[in-house]
N, C-alpha and C. Protein backbone atom coordinates (compact mmCIF):
# COMPACT_ATOMS: atom_id res chain seq x y z
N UNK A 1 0.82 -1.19 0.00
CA UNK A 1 0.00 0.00 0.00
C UNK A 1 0.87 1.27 0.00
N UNK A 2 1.96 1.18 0.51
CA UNK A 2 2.54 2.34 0.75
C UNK A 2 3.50 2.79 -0.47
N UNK A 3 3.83 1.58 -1.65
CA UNK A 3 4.33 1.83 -2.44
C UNK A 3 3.36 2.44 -3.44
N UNK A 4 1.65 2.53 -3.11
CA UNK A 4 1.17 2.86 -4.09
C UNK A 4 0.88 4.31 -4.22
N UNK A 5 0.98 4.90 -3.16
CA UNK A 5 0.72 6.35 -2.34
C UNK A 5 1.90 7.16 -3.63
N UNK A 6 3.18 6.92 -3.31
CA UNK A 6 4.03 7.48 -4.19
C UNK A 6 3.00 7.85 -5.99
N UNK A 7 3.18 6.30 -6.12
CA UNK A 7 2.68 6.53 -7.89
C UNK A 7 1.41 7.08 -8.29
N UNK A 8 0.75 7.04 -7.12
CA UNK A 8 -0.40 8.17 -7.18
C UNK A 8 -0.21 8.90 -7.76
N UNK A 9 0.44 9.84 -6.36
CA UNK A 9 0.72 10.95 -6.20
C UNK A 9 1.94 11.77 -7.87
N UNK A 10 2.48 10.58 -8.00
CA UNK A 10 2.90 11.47 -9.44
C UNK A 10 2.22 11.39 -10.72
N UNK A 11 0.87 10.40 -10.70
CA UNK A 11 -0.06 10.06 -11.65
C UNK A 11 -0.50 11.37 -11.76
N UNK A 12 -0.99 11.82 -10.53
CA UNK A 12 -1.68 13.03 -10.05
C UNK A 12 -1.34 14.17 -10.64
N UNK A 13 0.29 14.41 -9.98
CA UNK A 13 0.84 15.71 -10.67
C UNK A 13 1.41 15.56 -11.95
N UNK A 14 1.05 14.31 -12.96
CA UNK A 14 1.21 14.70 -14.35
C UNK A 14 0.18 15.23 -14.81
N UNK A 15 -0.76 14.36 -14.71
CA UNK A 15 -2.33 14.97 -14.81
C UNK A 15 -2.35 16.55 -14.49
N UNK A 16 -1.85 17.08 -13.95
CA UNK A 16 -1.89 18.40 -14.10
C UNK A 16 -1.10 19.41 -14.90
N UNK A 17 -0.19 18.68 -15.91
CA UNK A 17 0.76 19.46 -16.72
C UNK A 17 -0.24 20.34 -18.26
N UNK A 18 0.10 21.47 -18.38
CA UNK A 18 -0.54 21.83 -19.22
C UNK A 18 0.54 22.32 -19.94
N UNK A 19 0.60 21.83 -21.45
CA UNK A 19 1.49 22.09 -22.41
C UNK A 19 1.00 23.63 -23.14
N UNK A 20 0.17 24.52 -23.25
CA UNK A 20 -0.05 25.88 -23.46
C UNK A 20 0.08 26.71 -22.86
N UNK A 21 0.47 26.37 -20.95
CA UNK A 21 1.69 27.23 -20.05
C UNK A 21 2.53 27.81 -20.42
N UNK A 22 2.87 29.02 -20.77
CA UNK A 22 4.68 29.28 -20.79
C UNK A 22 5.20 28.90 -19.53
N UNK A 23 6.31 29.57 -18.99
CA UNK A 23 7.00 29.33 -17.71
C UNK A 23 5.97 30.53 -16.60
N UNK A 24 5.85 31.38 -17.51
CA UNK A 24 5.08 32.05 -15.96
C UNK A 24 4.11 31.89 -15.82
N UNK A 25 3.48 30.76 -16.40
CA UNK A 25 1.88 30.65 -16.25
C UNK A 25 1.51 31.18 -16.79
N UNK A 26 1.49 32.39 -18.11
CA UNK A 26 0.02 32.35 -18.54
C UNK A 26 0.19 31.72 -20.11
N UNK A 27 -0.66 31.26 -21.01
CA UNK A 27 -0.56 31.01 -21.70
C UNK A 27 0.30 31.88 -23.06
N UNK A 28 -0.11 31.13 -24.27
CA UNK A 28 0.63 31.55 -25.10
C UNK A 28 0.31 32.72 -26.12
N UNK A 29 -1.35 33.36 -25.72
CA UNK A 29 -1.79 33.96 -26.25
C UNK A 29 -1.81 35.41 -25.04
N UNK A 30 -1.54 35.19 -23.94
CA UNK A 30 -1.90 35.83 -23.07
C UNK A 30 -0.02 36.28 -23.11
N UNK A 31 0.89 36.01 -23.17
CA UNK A 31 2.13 36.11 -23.52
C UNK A 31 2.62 37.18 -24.34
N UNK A 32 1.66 36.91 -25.61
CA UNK A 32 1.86 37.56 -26.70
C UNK A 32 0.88 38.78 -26.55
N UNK A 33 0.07 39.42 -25.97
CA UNK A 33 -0.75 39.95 -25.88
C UNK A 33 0.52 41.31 -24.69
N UNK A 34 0.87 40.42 -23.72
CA UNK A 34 1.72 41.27 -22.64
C UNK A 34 2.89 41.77 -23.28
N UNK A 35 3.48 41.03 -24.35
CA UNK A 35 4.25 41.60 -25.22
C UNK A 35 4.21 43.01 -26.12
N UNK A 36 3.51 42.49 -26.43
CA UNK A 36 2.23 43.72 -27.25
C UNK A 36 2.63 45.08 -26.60
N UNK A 37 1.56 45.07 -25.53
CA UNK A 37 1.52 45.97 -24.32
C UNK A 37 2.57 46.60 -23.89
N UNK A 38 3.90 45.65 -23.56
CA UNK A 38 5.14 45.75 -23.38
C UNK A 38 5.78 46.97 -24.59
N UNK A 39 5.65 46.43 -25.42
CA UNK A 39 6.29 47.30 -26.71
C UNK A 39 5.55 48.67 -26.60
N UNK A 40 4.15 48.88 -26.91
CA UNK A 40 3.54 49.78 -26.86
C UNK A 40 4.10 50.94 -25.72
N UNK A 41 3.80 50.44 -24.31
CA UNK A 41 4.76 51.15 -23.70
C UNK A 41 6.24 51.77 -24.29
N UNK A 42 6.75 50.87 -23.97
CA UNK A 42 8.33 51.09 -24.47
C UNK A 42 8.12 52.35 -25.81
N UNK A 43 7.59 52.41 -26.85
CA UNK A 43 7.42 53.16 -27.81
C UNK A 43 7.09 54.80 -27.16
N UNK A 44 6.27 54.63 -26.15
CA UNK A 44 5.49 55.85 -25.65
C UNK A 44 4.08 56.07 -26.18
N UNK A 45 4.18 55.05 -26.92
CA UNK A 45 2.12 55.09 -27.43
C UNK A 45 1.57 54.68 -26.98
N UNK A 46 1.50 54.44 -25.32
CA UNK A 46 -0.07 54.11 -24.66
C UNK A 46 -1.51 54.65 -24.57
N UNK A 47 -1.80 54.05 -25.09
CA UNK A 47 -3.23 54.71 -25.23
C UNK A 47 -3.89 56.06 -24.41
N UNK A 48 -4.08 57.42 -24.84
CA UNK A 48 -4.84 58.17 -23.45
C UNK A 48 -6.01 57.39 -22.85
N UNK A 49 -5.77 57.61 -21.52
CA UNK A 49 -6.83 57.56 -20.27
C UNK A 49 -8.06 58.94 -20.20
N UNK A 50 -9.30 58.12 -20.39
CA UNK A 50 -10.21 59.49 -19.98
C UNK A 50 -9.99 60.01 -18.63
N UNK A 51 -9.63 60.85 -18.43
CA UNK A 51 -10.35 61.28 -16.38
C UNK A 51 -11.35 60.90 -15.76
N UNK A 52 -11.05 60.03 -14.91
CA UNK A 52 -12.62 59.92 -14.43
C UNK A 52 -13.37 60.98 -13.81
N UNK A 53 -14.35 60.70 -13.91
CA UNK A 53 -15.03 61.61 -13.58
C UNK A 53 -15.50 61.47 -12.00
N UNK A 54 -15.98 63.05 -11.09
CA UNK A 54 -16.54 62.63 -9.96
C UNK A 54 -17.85 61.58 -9.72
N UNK A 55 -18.01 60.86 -8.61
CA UNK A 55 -19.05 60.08 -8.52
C UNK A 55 -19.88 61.40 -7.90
N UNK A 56 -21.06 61.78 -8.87
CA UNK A 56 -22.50 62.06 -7.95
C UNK A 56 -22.28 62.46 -6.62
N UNK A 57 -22.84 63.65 -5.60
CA UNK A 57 -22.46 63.29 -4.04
C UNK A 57 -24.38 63.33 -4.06
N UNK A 58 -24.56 62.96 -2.70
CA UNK A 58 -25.62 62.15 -2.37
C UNK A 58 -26.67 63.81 -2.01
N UNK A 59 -27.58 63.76 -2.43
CA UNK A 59 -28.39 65.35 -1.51
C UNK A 59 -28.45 65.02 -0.43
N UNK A 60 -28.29 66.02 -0.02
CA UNK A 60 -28.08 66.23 1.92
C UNK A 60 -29.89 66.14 2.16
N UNK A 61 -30.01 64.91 3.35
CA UNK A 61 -31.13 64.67 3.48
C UNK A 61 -31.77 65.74 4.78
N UNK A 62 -32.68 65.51 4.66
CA UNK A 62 -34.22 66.39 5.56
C UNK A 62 -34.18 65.88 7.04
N UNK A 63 -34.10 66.69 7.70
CA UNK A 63 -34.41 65.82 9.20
C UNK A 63 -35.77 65.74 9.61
N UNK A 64 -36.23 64.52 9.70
CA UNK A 64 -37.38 64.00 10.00
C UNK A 64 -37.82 64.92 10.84
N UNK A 65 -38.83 64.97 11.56
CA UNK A 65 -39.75 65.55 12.36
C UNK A 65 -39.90 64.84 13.28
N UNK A 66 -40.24 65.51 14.22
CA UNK A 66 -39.92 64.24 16.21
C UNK A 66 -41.59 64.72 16.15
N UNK A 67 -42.03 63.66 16.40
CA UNK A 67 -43.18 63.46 16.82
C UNK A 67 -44.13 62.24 17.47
């Protein structure tokens, strides 16, 4: 029994190998995409950012009446 625990256990962690991983985990499309991005930067052509804008503030509410 105890010899079987081992071969499990590496049955197991092959079963989990994914060949469309690069090394840092993300895939190969997701790679090429950060690359992308990467360059873009580097060039100085990142896209402009709108400003966000303020959120709304809330109307100042009424004080009830004590009665």
């Amino acid at each position: 029994m105890r010899a079987l625990v081992p071969a499990l256990m590496l049955l197991a962690l092959a079963a989990c190998s994914d060949k469309t991983r690069t090394a840092g985990g993300v895939s190969e499309g997701e790679a090429e995409a950060l690359d992308e991005a990467a360059e873009m930067l580097d060039q100085g052509s990142a896209p402009q950012v709108q400003p966000r804008q303020p959120l709304p503030q809330p109307a100042p509410s009424k004080p009830k009446p004590a009665g």
